[in-house]
Protein backbone atom coordinates (compact mmCIF):
# COMPACT_ATOMS: atom_id res chain seq x y z
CA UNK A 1 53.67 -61.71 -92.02
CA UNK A 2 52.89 -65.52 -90.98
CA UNK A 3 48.77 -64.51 -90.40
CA UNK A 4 47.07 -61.59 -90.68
CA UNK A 5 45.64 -60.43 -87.33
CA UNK A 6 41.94 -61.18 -86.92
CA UNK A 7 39.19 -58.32 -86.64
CA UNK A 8 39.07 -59.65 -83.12
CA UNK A 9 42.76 -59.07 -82.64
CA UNK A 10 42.56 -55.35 -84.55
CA UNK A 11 39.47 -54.30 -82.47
CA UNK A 12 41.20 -54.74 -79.16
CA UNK A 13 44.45 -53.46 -80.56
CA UNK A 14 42.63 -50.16 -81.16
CA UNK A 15 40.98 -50.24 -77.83
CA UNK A 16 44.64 -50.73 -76.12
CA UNK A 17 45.98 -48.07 -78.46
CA UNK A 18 43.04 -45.78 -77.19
CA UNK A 19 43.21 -46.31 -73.28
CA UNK A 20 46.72 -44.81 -73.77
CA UNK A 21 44.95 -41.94 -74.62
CA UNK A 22 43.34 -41.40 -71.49
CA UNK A 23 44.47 -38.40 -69.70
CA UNK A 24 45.75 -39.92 -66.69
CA UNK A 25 47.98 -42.41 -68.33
CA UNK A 26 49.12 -39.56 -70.46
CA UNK A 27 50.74 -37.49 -67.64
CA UNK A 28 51.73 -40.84 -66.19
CA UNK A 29 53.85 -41.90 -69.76
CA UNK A 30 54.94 -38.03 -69.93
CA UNK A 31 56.31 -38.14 -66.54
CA UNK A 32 58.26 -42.07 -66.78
CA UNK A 33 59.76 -41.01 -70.02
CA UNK A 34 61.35 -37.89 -68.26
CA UNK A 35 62.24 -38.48 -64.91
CA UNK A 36 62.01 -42.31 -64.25
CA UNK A 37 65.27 -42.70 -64.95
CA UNK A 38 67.01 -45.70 -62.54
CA UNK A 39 69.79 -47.61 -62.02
CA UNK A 40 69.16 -48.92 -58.39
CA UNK A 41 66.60 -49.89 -56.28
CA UNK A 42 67.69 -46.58 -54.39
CA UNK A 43 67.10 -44.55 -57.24
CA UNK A 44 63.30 -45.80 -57.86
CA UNK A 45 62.10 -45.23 -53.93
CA UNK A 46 63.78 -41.60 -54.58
CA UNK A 47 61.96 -40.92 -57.49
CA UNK A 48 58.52 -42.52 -57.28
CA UNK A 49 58.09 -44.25 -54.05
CA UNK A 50 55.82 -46.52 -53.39
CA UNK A 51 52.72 -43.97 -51.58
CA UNK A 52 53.74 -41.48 -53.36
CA UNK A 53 52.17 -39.23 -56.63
CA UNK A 54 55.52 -40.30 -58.63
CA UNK A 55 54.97 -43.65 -57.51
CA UNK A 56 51.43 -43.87 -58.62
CA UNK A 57 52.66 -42.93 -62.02
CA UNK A 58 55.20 -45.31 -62.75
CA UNK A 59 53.09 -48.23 -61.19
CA UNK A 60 50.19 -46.65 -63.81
CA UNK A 61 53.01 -46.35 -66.33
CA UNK A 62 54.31 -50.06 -65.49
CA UNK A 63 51.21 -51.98 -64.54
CA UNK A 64 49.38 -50.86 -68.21
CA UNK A 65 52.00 -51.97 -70.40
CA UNK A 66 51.95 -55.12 -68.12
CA UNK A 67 48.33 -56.18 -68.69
CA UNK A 68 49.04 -54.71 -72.92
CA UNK A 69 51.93 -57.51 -72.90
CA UNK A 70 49.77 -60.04 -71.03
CA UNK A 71 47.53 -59.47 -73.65
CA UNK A 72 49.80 -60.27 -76.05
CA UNK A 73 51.59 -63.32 -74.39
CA UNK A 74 48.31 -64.98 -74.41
CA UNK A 75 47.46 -64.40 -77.70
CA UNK A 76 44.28 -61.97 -78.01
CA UNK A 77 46.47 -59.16 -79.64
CA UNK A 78 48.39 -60.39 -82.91
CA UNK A 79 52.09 -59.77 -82.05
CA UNK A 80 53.37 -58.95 -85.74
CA UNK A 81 50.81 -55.89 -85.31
CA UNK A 82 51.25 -55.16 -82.11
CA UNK A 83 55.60 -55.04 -82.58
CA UNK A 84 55.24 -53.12 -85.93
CA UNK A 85 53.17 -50.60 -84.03
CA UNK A 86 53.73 -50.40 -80.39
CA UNK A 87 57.78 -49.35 -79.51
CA UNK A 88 56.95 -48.07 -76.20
CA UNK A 89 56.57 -50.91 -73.99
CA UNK A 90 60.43 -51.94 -74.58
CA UNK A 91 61.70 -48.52 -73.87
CA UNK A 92 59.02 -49.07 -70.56
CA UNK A 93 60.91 -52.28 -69.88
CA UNK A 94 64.74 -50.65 -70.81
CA UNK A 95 64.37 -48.46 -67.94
CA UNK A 96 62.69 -50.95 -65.54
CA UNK A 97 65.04 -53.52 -66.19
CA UNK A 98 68.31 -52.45 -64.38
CA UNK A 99 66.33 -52.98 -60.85
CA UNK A 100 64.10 -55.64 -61.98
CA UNK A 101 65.29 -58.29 -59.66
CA UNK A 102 65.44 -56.21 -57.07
CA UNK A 103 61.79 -55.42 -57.11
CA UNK A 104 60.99 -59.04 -57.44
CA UNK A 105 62.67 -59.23 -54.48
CA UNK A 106 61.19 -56.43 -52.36
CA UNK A 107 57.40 -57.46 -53.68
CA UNK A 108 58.49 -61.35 -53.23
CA UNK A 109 57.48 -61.46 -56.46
CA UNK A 110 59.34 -63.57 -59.22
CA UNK A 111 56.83 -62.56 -61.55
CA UNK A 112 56.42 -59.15 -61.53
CA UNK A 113 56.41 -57.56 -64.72
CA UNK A 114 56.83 -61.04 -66.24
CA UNK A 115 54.65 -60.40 -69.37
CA UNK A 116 56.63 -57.38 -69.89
CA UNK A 117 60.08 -58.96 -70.11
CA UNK A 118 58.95 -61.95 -71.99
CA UNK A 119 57.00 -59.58 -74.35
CA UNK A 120 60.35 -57.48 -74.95
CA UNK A 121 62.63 -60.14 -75.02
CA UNK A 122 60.49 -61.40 -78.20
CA UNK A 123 60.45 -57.82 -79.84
CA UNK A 124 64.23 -57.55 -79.81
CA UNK A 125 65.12 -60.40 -81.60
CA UNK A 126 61.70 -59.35 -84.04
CA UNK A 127 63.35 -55.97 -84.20
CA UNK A 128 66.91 -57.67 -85.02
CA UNK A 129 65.74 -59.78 -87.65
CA UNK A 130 63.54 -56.77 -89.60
CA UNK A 131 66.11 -53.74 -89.00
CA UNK A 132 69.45 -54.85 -87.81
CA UNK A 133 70.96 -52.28 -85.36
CA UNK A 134 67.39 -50.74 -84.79
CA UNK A 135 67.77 -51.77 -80.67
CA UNK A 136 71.23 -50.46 -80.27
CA UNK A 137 70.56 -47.25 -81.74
CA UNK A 138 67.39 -47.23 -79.20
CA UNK A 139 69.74 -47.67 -76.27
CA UNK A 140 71.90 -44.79 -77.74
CA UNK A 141 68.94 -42.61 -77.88
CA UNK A 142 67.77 -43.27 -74.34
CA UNK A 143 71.15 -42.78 -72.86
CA UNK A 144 71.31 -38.96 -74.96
CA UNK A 145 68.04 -38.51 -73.84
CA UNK A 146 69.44 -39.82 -69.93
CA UNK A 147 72.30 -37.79 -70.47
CA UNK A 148 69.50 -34.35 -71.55
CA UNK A 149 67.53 -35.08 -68.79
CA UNK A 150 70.24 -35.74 -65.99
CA UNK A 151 71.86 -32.20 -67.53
CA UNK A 152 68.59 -30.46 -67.22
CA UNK A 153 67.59 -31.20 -63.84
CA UNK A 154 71.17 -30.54 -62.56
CA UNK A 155 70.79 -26.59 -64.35
């Protein structure tokens, strides 16, 4: 570890950690990791459209790991820390990012999500350095747990 995170740093690292607690957010993260499950543009209005409960809770799912990498991008949350502890936001951003563009598009938005991609982009090399093969065994999982899912909701 280049620096050890300050007790500024750890202090609002616990206070992300704990608004992910928050009911709310809970069923929001409950409900993305099972049925937010995209490969179009089409697919995301038919899940969780925008004005819609499903779309509240992606956009709650989506817009707090957003601020959590902003956060991080700027420097107030030590990213060693925050990579060794927090997995979630790149499976958030591995399931966002097949419609991506697209949504920049249809928000005319070039940076929407920004922090998020930049914030994942640096965790998979971090991840490829420290445990080689750790990120393509993730994508295996999620398409198992796709595969589960897709299976399940067909039955």
């Amino acid at each position: 570890m280049a620096t050890k995170p300050t007790h500024e740093q750890g202090q609002l690292h616990l206070q992300v950690y704990d608004l992910r607690r928050e009911a709310r957010l809970r069923q929001a993260r409950d409900w993305f990791a099972k049925n937010y499950i995209v490969d179009t543009l089409e697919d995301s209005m038919r899940i969780a459209a925008p004005g819609t409960e499903n779309g509240a809770l992606a956009m709650q799912v989506l817009s707090y790991w957003e601020h959590a990498c902003a956060l991080l991008n700027y420097g107030l949350l030590h990213e060693e820390l925050f990579f060794e502890t927090s997995g979630e936001f790149f499976f958030v951003w591995e399931r966002i990012k097949p419609i991506i563009e697209a949504r920049r598009k249809q928000f005319v938005n070039p940076l929407f999500l920004a922090h998020l991609q930049q914030a994942s982009q640096r965790y998979e090399s971090w991840a490829e350095s420290r445990m080689p093969g750790h990120i393509a065994a993730m994508r295996q999982m999620m398409k198992q747990m796709q595969k589960q899912l897709t299976a399940t909701a067909k039955a």
